[in-house]
Protein backbone atom coordinates (compact mmCIF):
# COMPACT_ATOMS: atom_id res chain seq x y z
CA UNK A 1 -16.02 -17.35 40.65
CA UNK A 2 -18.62 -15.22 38.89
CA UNK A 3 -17.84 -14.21 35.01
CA UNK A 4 -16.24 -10.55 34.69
CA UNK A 5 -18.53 -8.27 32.77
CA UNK A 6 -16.56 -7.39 29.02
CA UNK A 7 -13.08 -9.59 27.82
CA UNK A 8 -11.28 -11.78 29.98
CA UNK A 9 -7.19 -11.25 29.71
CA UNK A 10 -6.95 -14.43 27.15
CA UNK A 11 -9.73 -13.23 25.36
CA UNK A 12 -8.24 -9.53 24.47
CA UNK A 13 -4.86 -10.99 24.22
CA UNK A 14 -6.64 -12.88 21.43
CA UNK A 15 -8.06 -10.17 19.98
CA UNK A 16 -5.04 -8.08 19.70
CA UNK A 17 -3.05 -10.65 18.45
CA UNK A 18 -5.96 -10.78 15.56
CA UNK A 19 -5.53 -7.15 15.37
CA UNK A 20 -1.81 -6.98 14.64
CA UNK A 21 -2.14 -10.00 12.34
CA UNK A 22 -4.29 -7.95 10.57
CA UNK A 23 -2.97 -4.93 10.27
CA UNK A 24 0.35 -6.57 9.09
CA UNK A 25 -1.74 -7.97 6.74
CA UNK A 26 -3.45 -5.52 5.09
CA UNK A 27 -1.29 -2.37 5.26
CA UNK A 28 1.26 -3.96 2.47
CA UNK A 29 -1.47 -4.56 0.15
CA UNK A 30 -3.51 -0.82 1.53
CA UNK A 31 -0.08 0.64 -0.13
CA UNK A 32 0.02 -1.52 -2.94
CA UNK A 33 -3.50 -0.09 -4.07
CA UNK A 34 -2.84 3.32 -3.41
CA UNK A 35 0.41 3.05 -5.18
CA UNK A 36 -1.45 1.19 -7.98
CA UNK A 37 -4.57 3.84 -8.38
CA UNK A 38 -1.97 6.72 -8.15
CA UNK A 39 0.16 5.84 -11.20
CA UNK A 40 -3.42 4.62 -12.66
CA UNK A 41 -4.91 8.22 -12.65
């Protein structure tokens, strides 16, 4: 069984698990800042 050019299924499953963990992550704290350098200026 040759190797598929690009991701294997696992492999972008991975990745867009990653992804979500991410952006649940960061968007919380992306609004904190914002909030934060709006009442700032």
């Amino acid at each position: 069984m040759k190797r598929s050019p690009g991701f294997t299924l696992s492999e972008l499953l991975a990745a867009v698990c990653v992804l979500g963990i991410l952006l649940t992550l960061c968007a919380p704290a992306a609004k904190a800042v914002r909030r934060q350098t709006t009442l700032a200026v």
